[in-house]
Protein backbone atom coordinates (compact mmCIF):
# COMPACT_ATOMS: atom_id res chain seq x y z
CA UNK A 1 36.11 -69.11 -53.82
CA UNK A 2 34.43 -67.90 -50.88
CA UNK A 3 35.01 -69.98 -48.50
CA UNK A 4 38.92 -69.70 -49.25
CA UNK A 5 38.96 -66.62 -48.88
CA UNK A 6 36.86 -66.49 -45.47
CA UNK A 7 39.62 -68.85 -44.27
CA UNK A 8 42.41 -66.33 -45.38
CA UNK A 9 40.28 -64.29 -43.54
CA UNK A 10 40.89 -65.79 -40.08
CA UNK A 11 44.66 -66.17 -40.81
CA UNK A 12 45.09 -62.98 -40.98
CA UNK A 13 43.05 -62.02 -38.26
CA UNK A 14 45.30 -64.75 -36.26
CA UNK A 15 48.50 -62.47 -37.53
CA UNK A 16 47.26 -58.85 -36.90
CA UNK A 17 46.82 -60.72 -33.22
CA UNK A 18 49.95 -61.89 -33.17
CA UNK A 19 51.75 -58.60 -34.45
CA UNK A 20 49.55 -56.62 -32.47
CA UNK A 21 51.00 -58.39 -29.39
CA UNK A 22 54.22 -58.21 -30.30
CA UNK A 23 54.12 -54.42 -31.14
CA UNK A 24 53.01 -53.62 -27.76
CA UNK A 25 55.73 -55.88 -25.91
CA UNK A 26 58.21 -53.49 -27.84
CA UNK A 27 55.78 -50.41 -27.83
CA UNK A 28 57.28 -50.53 -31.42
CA UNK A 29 55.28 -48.25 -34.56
CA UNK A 30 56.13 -47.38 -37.89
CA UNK A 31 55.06 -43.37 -37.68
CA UNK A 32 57.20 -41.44 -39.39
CA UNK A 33 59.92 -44.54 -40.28
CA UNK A 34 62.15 -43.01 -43.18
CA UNK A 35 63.02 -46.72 -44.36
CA UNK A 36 59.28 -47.14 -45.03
CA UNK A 37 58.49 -50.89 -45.89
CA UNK A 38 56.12 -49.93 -48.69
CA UNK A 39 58.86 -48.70 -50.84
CA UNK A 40 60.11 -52.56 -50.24
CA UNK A 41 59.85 -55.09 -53.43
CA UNK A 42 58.44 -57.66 -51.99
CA UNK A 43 57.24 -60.63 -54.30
CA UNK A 44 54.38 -62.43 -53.13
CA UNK A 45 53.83 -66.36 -53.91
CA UNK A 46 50.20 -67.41 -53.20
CA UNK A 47 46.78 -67.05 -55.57
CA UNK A 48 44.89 -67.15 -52.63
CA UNK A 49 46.39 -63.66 -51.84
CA UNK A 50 45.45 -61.93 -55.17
CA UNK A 51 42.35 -62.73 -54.99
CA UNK A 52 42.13 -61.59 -51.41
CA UNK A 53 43.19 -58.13 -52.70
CA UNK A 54 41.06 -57.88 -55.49
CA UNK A 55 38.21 -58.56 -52.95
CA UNK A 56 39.45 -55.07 -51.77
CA UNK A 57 40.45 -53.22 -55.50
CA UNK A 58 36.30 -54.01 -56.42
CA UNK A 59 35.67 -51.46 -53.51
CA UNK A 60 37.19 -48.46 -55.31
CA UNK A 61 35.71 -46.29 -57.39
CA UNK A 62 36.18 -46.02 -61.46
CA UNK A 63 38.56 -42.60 -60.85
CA UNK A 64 40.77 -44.17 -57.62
CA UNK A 65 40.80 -47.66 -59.63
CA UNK A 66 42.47 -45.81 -63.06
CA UNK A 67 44.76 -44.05 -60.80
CA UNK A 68 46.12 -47.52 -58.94
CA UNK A 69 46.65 -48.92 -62.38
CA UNK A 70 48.46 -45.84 -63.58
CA UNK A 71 50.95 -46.10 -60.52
CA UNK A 72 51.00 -50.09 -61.13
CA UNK A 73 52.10 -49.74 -64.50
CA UNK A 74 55.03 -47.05 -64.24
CA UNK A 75 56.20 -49.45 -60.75
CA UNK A 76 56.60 -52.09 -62.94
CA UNK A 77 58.46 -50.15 -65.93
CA UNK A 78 61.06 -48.56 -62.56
CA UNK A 79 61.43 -52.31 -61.59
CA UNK A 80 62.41 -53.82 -64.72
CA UNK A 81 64.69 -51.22 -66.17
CA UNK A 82 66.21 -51.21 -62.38
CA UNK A 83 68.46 -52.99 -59.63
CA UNK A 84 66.58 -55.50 -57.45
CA UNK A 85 66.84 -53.33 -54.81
CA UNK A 86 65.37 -50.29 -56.34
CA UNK A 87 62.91 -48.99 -53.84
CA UNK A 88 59.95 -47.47 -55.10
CA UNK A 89 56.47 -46.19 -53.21
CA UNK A 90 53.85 -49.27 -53.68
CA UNK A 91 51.18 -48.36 -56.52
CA UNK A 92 48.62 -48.83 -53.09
CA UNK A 93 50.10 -46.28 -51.28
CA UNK A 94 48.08 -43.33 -51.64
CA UNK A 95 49.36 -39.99 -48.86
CA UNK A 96 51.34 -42.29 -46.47
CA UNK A 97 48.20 -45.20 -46.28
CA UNK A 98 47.47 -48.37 -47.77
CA UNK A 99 44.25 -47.86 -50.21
CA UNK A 100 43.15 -51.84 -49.47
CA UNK A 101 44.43 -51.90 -45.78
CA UNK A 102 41.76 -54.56 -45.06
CA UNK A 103 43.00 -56.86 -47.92
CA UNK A 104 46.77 -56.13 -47.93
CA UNK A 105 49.05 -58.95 -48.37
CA UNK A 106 50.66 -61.27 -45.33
CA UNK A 107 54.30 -59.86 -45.96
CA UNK A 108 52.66 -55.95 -45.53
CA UNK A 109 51.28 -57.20 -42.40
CA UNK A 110 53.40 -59.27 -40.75
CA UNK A 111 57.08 -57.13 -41.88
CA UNK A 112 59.06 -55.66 -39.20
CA UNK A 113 59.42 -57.33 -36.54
CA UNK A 114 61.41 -59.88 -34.95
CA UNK A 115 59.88 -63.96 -35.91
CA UNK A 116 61.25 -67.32 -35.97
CA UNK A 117 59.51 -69.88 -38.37
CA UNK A 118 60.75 -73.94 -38.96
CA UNK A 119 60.43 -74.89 -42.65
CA UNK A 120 62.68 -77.67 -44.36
CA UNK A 121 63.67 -78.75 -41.20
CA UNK A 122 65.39 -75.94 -39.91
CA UNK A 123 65.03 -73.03 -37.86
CA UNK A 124 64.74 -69.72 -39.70
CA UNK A 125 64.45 -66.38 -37.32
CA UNK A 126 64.45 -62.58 -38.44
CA UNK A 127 65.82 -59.51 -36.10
CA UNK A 128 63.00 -57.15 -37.69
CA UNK A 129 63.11 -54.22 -40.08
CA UNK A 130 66.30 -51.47 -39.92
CA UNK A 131 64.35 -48.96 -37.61
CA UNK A 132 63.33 -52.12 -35.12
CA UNK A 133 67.11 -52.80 -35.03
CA UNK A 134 68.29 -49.63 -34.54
CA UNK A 135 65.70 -49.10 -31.69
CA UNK A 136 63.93 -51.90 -30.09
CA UNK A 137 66.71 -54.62 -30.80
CA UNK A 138 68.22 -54.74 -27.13
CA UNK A 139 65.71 -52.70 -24.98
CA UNK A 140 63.39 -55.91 -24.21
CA UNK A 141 62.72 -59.52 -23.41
CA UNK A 142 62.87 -61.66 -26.85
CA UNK A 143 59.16 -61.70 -28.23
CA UNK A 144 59.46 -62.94 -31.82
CA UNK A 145 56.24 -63.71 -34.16
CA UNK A 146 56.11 -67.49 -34.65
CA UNK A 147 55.12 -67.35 -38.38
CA UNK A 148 55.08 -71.25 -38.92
CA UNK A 149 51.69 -72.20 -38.47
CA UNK A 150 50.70 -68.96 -40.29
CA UNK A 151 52.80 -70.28 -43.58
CA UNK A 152 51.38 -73.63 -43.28
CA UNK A 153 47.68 -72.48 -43.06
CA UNK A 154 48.06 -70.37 -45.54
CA UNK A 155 49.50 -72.65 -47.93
CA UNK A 156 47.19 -75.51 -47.44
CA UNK A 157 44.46 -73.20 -48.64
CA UNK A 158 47.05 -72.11 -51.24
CA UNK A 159 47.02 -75.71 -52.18
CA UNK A 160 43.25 -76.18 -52.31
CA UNK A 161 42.41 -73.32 -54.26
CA UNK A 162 45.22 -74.30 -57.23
CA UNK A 163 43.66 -77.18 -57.16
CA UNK A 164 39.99 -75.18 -58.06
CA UNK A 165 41.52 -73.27 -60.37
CA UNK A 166 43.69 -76.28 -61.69
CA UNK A 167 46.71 -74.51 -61.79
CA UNK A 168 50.08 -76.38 -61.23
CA UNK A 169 52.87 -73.21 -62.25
CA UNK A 170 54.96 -70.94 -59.91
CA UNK A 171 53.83 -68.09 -58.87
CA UNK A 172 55.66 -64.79 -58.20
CA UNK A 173 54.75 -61.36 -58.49
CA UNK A 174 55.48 -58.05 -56.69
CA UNK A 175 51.78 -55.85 -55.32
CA UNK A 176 51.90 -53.80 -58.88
CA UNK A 177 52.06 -56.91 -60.30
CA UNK A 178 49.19 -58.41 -58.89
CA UNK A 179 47.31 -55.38 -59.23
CA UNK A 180 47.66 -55.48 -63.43
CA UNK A 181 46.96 -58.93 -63.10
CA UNK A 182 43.86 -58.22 -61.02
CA UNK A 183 42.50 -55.53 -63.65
CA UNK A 184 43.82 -57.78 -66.69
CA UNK A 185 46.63 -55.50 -67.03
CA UNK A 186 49.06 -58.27 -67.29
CA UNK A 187 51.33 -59.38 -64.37
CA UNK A 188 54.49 -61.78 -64.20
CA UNK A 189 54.75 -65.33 -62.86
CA UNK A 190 57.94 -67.90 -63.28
CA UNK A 191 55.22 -70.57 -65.88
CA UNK A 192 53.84 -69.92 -69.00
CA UNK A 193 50.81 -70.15 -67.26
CA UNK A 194 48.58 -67.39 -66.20
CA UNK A 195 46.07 -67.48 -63.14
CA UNK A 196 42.75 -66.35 -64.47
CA UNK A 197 41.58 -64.14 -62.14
CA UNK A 198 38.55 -62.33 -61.81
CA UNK A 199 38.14 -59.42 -63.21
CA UNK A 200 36.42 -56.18 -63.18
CA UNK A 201 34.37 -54.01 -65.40
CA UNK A 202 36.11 -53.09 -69.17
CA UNK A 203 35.15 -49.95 -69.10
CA UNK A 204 37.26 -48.90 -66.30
CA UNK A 205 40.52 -47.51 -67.79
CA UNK A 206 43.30 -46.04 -66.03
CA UNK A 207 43.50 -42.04 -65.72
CA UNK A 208 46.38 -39.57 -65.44
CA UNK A 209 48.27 -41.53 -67.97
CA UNK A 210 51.23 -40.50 -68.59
C-alpha cells in the first residue's frame, strides 16, 4: 500500500499548492472564523484516504490515541440521534488544531475557498465557505481552485487500491467514522461490506470514557 499512499502524497502536496496560492491572492485565513469548518459533517468517499490518516493516528501515543476514540465515539452517538446539519467539533480537533494535520483528509484541506471542477459533463463551481463570502467574495480578481484533476487523480488511485483490497461497495463515512474504523471501533459505509483496514495494537483502549 505504499506506493498508493506516496502517490496521495503528491496530490495533496499539488492541493496545499494550489490553496496556498489561492489564499494569498485573497490574503484570506481562517484565524479566529466562528463558522469553523471542523465542526462541518463532512463524509468522505475514498479508502485511499483512511488509510492515509491512519498513517498519521499510528503516530500518537496510547493516552492521545484513547482520547481520539473517546471523542470519535460520542461524535458519532450526536450524529445519529441528530439533524444532518448538527455541527459538532471533529473528534481530531484537539485546542483549535488538527491532531493528524499532515494526514488530514482532501475536503479539510481544500474547504473554503472559491473552485470550479467539470465532472459528468458539466461545470460545477463553489463561492467558498460563509466567512470567504462575507469577506473576500467581491474584493478581488476571480481565482478559483480547479479541483478536477485533483478528483480524478485521486480516484484513479482510489480505483487501484479497491482493486488490492478487492473491494467493490460504497463507501461513506464522516472523520469519527473513519477513525473507529481505523482502531476497529466500527465505522459506517452504504454495503454490507467492510474495508479491512489496518489496525493497531489491542491493547490500546480508549480513556476518559464516559
Amino acid at each position: 500500500m505504499n506506493a498508493f499512499l506516496q502517490r496521495l502524497a503528491e496530490i495533496y502536496r499539488e492541493i496545499d499548492k494550489a490553496y496556498t496560492a489561492s489564499q494569498a491572492h485573497y490574503n484570506f485565513n481562517c484565524e479566529g472564523c466562528a463558522d469553523n469548518c471542523c465542526v462541518t459533517k463532512f463524509h468522505h468517499h475514498t479508502i485511499v484516504e483512511e488509510l492515509y490518516l491512519a498513517e498519521g493516528l499510528k503516530k500518537l501515543s496510547p493516552e492521545k490515541t484513547g482520547a481520539v476514540i473517546s471523542r470519535a465515539e460520542e461524535v458519532v452517538k450526536i450524529h445519529e440521534a441528530s439533524p444532518e446539519d448538527i455541527r459538532v467539533i471533529c473528534p481530531l480537533n484537539e485546542d483549535g488544531l488538527c491532531i493528524p494535520y499532515a494526514n488530514r483528509p482532501m475536503i479539510c484541506r481544500i474547504h473554503g475557498l472559491p473552485y470550479e471542477l467539470f465532472r459528468n459533463f458539466k461545470f460545477e463551481t463553489g463561492d467558498g465557505c460563509y466567512r470567504f463570502i462575507t469577506e473576500k467574495e467581491n474584493t478581488a480578481k476571480d481565482f478559483r481552485i480547479n479541483r478536477t484533476a485533483f478528483y480524478l487523480d485521486i480516484a484513479q488511485t482510489e480505483r487501484e487500491v479497491r482493486e488490492k483490497l478487492n473491494f467493490t461497495g460504497r463507501y461513506k463515512k464522516t472523520t469519527a467514522e473513519m477513525v473507529l474504523s481505523i482502531y476497529g471501533r466500527g465505522g459506517q459505509t452504504d454495503d454490507e461490506s467492510i474495508v479491512q483496514i489496518p489496525q493497531r495494537s489491542p491493547d490500546v483502549m480508549p480513556t476518559n470514557k464516559k
